[in-house]
Protein backbone atom coordinates (compact mmCIF):
# COMPACT_ATOMS: atom_id res chain seq x y z
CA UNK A 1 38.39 188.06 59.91
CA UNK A 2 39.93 187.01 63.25
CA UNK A 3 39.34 189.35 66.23
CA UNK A 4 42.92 189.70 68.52
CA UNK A 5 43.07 191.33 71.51
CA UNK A 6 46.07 191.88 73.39
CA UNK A 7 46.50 193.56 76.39
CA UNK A 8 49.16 196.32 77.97
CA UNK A 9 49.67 196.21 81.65
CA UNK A 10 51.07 198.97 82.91
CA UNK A 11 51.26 201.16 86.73
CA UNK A 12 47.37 203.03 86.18
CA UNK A 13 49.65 206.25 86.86
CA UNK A 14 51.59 206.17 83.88
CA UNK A 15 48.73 206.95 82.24
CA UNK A 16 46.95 209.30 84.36
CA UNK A 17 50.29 211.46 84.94
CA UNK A 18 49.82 214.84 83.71
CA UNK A 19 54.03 215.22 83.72
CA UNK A 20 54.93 215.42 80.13
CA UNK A 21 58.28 212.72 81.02
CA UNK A 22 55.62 210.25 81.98
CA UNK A 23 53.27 210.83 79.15
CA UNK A 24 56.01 210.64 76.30
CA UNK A 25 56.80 207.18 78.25
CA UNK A 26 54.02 206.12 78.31
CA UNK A 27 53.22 206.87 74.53
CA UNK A 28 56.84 205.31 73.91
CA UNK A 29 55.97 201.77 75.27
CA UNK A 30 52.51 201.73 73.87
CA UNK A 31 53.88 202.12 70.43
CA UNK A 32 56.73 200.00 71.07
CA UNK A 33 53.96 197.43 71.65
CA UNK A 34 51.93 198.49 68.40
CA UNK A 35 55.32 198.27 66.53
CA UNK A 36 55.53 194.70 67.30
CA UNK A 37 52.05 193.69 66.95
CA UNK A 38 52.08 195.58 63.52
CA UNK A 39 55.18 193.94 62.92
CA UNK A 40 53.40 190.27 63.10
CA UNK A 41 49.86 191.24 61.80
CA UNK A 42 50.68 193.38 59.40
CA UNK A 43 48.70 197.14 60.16
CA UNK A 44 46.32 196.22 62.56
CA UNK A 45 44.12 198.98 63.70
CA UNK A 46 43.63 199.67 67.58
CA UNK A 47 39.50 200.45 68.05
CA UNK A 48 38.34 202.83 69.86
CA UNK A 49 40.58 205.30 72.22
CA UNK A 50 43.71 204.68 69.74
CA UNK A 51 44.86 203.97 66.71
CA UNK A 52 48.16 201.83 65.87
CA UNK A 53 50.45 202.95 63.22
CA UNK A 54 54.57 201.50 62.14
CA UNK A 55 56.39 204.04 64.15
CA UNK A 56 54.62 205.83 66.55
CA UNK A 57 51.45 205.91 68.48
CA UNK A 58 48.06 208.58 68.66
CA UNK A 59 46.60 208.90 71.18
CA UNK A 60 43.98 210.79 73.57
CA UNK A 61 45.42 212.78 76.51
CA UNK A 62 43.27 210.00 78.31
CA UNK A 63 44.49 207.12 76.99
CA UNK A 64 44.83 204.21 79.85
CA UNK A 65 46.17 200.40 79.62
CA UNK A 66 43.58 198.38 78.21
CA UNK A 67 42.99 196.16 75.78
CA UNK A 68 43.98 196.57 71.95
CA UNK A 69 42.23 194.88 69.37
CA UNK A 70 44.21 194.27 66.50
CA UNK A 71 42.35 193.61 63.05
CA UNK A 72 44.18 191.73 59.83
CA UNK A 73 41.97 191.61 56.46
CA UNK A 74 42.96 187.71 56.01
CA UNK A 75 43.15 185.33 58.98
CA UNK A 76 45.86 182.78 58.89
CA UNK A 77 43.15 180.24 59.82
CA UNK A 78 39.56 180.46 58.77
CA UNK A 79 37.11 177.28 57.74
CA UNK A 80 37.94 177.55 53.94
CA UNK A 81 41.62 177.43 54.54
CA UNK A 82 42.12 174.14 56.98
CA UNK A 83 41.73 170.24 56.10
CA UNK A 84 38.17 170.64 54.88
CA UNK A 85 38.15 166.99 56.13
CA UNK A 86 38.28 168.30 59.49
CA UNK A 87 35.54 170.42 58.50
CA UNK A 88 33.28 167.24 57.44
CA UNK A 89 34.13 165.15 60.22
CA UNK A 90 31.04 164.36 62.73
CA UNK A 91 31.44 163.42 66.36
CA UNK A 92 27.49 163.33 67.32
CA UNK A 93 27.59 162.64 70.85
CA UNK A 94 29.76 165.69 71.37
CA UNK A 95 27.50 167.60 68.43
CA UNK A 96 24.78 170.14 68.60
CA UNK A 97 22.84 168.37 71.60
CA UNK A 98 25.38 168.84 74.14
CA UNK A 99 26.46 172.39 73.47
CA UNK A 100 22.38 173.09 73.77
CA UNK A 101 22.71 171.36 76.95
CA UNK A 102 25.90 173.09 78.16
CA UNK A 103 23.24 176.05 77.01
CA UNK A 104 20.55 175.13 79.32
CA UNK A 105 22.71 174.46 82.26
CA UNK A 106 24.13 177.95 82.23
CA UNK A 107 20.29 179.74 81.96
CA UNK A 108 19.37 176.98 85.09
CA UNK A 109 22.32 178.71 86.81
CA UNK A 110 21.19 181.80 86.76
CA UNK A 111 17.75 181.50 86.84
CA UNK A 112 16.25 177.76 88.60
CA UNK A 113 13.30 178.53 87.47
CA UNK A 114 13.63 178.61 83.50
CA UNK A 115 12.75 175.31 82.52
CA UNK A 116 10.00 172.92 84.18
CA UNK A 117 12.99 170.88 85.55
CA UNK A 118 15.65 171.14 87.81
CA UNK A 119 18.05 169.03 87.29
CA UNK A 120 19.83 167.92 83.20
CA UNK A 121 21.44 164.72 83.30
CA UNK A 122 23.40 164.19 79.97
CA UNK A 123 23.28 160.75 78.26
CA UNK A 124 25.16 161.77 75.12
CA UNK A 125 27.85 159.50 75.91
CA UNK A 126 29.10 156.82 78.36
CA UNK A 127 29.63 158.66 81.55
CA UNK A 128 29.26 156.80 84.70
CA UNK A 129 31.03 159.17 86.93
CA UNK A 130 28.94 161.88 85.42
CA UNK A 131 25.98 160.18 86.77
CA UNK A 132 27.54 159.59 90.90
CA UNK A 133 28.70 156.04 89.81
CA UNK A 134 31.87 155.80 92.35
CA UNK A 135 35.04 154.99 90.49
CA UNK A 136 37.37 151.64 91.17
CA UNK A 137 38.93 152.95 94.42
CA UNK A 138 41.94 150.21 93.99
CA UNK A 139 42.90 152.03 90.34
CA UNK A 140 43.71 155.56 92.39
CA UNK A 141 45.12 154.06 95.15
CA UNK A 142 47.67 152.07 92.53
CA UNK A 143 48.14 155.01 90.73
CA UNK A 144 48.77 157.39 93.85
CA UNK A 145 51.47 155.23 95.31
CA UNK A 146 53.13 155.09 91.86
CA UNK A 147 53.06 158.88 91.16
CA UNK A 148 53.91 159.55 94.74
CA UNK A 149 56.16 156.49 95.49
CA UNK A 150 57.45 158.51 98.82
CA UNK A 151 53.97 157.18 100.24
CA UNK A 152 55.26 153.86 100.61
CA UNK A 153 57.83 155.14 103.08
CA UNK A 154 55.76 156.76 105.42
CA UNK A 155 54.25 154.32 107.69
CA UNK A 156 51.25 156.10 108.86
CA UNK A 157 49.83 157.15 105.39
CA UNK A 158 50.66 153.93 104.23
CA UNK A 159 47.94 152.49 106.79
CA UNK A 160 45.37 153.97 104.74
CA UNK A 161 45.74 151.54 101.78
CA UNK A 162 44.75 148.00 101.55
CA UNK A 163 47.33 145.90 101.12
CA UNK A 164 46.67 144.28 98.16
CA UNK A 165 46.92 148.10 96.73
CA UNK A 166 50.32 148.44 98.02
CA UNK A 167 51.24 145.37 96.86
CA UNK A 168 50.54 146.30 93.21
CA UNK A 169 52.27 149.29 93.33
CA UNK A 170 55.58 147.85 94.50
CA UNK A 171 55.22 145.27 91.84
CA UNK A 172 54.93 147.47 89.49
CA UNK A 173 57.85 150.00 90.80
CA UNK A 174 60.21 146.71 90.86
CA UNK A 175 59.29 146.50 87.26
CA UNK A 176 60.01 149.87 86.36
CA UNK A 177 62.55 151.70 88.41
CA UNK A 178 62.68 154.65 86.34
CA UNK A 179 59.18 155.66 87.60
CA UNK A 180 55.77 156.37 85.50
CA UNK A 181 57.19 159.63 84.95
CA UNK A 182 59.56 158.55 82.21
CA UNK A 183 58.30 157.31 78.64
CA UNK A 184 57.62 153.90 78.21
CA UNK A 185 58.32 151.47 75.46
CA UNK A 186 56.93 151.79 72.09
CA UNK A 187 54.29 149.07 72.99
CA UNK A 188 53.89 150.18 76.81
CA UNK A 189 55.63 148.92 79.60
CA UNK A 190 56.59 145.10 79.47
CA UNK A 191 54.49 144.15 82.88
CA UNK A 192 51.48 145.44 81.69
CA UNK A 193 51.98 143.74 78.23
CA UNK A 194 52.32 140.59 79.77
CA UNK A 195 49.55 141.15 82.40
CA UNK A 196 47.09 141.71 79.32
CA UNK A 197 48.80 138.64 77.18
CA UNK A 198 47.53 136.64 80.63
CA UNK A 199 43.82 137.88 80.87
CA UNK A 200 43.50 137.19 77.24
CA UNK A 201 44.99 133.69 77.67
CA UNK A 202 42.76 132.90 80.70
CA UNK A 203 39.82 134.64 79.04
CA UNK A 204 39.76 132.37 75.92
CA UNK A 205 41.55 129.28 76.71
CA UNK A 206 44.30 129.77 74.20
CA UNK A 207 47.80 131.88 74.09
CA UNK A 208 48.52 135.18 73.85
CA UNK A 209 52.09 136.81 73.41
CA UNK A 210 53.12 139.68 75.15
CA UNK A 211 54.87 140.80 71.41
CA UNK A 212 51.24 141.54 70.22
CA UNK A 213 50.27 143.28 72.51
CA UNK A 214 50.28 147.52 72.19
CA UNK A 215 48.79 149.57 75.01
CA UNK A 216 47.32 152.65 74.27
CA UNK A 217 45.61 155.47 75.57
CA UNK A 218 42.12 154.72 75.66
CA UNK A 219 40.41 152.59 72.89
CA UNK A 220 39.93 154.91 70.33
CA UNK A 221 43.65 155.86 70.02
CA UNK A 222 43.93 152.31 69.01
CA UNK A 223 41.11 152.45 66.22
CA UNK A 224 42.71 155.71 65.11
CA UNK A 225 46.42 154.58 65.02
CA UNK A 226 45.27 150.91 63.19
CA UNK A 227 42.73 152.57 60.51
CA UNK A 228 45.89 155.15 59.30
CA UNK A 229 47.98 152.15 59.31
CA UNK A 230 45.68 150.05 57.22
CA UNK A 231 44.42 152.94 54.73
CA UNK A 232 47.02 154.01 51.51
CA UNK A 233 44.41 156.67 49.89
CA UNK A 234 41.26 157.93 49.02
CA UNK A 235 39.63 154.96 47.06
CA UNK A 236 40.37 152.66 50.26
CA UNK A 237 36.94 151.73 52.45
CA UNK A 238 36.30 150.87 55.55
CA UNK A 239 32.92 148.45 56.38
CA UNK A 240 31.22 149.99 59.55
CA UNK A 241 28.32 148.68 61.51
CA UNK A 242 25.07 150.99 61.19
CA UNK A 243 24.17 151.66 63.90
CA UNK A 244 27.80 152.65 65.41
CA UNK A 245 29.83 154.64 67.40
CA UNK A 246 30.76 157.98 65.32
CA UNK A 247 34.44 157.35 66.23
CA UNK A 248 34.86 155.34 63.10
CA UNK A 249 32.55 157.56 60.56
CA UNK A 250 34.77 160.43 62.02
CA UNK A 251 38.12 158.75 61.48
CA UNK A 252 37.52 158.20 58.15
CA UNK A 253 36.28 161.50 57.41
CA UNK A 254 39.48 162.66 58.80
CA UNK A 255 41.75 160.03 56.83
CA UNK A 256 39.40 161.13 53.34
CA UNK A 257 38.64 157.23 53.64
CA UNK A 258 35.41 156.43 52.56
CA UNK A 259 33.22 154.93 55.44
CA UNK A 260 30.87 151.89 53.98
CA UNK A 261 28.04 151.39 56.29
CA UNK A 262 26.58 147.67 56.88
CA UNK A 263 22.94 147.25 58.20
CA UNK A 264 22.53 144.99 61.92
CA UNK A 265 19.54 142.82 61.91
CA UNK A 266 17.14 144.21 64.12
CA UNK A 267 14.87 141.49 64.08
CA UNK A 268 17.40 138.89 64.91
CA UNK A 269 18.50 140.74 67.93
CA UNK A 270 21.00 143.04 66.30
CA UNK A 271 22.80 140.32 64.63
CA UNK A 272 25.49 140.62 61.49
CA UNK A 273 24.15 138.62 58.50
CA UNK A 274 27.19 138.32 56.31
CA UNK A 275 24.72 138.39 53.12
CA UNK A 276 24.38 142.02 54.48
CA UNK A 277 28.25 142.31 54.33
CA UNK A 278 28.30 140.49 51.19
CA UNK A 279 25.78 143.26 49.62
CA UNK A 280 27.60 146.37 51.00
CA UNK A 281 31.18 144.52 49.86
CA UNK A 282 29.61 144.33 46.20
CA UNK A 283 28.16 148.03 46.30
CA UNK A 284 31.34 149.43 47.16
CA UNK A 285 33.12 147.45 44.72
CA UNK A 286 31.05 148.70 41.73
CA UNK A 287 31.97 152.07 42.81
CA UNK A 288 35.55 151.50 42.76
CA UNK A 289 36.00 151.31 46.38
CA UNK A 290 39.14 149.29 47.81
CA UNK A 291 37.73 147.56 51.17
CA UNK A 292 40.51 146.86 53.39
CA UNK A 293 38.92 145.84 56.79
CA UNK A 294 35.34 144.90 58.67
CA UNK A 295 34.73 146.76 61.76
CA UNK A 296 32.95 145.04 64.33
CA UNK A 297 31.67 145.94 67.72
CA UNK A 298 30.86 143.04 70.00
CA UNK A 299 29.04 143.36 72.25
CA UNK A 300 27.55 145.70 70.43
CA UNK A 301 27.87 149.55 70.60
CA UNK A 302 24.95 151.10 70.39
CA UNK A 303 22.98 148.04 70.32
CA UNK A 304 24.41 146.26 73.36
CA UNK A 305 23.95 142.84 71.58
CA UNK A 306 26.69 139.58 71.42
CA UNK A 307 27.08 137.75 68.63
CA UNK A 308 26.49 134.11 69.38
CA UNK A 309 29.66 131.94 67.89
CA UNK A 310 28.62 131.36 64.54
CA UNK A 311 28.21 134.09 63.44
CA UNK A 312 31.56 135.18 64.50
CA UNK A 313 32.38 132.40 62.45
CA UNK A 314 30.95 133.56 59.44
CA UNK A 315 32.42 136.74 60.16
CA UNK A 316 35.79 135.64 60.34
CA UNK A 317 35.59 133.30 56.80
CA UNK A 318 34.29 136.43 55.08
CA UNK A 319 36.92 137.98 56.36
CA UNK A 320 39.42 135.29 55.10
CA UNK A 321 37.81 135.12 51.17
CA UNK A 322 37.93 138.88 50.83
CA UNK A 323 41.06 139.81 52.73
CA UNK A 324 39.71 142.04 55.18
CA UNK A 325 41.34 143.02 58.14
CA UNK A 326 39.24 142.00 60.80
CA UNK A 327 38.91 144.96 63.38
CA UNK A 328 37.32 143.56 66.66
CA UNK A 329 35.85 146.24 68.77
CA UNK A 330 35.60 144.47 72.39
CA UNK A 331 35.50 147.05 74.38
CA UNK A 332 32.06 146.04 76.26
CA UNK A 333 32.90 142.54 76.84
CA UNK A 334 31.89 142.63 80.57
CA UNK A 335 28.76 144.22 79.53
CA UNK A 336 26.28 141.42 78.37
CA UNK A 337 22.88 142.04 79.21
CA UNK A 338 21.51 138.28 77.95
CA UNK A 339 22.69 135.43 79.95
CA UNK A 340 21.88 132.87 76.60
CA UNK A 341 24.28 135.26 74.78
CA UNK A 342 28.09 134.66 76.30
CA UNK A 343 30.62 136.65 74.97
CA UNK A 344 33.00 134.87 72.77
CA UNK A 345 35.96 136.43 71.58
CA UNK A 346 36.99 136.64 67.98
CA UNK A 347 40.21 135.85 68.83
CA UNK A 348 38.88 132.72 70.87
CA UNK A 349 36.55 131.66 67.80
């Protein structure tokens, strides 16, 4: 059963009038209220100083605004009656460790001495600004001038930002004169398109259109929009790196995909054997399981390792003989921690 509590506000006096006017008022609005809340939730019952009935209102001489909580046998929402694929899902970096943590920092607040530490840092997920690491001062500036575009008319504020900052922002105002404020294009605003269609050019030596390109907010609304594009029902698969990031177990779980998990090599410096693909292809074949793409993270997510080039070229020809779509997770391309291991694109390769 759902709990609801609602609230009356009302002058303190109403209720604490002796005048018989003021009382019947007062008992009036009250069980207008009730009326309306029994009206939506059935016959709730009001605990404790009152009880709520269609029609009218009881009521102790005493009786002051407060709060009313309203009772209903059957809740409109309980677990057993949403998506129970919602209720499967798992999102472990925002799972039982980090509420116990949210925990512990409340009992530190109160009390400093309660644990044999001082301080909780959490490392549940990637959080730099969490941890004091100062964020790209030329993105706010960019983004103040463009939410604020006023700023660029007033000389002596203006002083405070770098030029190249200022720059931007104009640049990107002259692009689009209705303002940030106004929704974009399906595919996100045509200078950005382009300006992405040029890093990915310069990055890997070859073209990129601006037509391919689809901006989205943040990464994982992209993994979320292309795996409910790419599945049609329940017998469709998905191959998944083990270890991963629970974005794609949980998107599945969500979609009632199934999620088919493929084993990195460890001992090769987290590398992606395709006989390992080939083996998880084949299991979840014999178990009638449609595979429609390979997910893979490079660099690597846990793991932090790159895959050297050909093995992203083995990748890609598995890909090819099993039509697969090929889902390239690149989010951590700046983040190679071996200088013998370059990052190489798939899209390059």
């Amino acid at each position: 059963p759902i709990l609801v509590r609602y609230t009356i506000w009302h002058r303190s006096t109403i209720w604490r009038t002796p005048s018989a006017m003021q009382h019947s008022a007062s008992r009036a609005m009250a069980g207008a209220a009730c009326a309306r809340f029994s009206s939506a939730l059935r016959t709730p019952t009001i605990r404790g100083a009152t009880k709520c009935i269609p029609g009218g209102m009881h009521s102790p001489p005493a009786f002051r605004a407060g709060s009313l909580e309203l009772r209903r046998g059957l809740a409109a929402l309980a677990l057993p009656d949403i998506n129970q694929q919602v209720v499967k899902a798992e999102y472990a970096v925002r799972g039982a460790i980090i509420l116990r943590a949210a925990e512990i920092k409340e009992e530190m607040a109160k009390n400093a001495s309660a644990f044999p530490f001082d301080k909780l840092v959490e490392c549940n997920i990637g959080n730099p600004q969490a941890l004091k690491q100062q964020p790209l001062t030329f993105n706010r500036q960019v983004l103040s001038l463009l939410t604020f575009p006023a700023l660029l008319e007033m000389p002596a504020l203006l002083e405070s930002f770098p030029p190249d900052a200022v720059a931007r922002a104009k640049e990107y105002l002259a692009a689009i004169p209705q303002g940030i404020g106004a929704y974009s294009d399906s595919q996100g605003f045509p200078i950005v398109c382009q300006q992405v269609a040029d890093f990915i050019s310069a990055r890997d030596g070859h073209p990129a259109s601006r037509e391919d390109i689809f901006l989205t907010d943040g990464a994982s609304k992209g993994v979320q929009l292309m795996i409910k594009l790419i599945l049609r029902n329940e017998q469709d698969g998905v191959l998944v790196p083990i270890p991963q990031y629970p974005l794609y177990s949980a998107t599945l779980a969500l979609e009632n995909a199934n999620f088919v998990g493929y084993y990195l090599s460890e001992e090769s410096a987290w590398a992606l054997p395709v006989e390992e693909l080939e083996r998880s292809l084949d299991s979840a074949k014999s178990k009638g399981i449609n595979m429609r793409a390979l997910v893979v993270i490079n660099p690597g997510n846990p793991t932090g390792n790159s895959l050297p080039v050909e093995n992203v070229r083995d990748i890609i020809n598995f890909c090819s003989r099993n039509d697969l779509v090929l889902m390239a997770d690149e989010v951590y391309q700046e983040n190679v921690y071996d200088s013998a291991r370059a990052f190489n694109s798939f899209k390059k390769v």
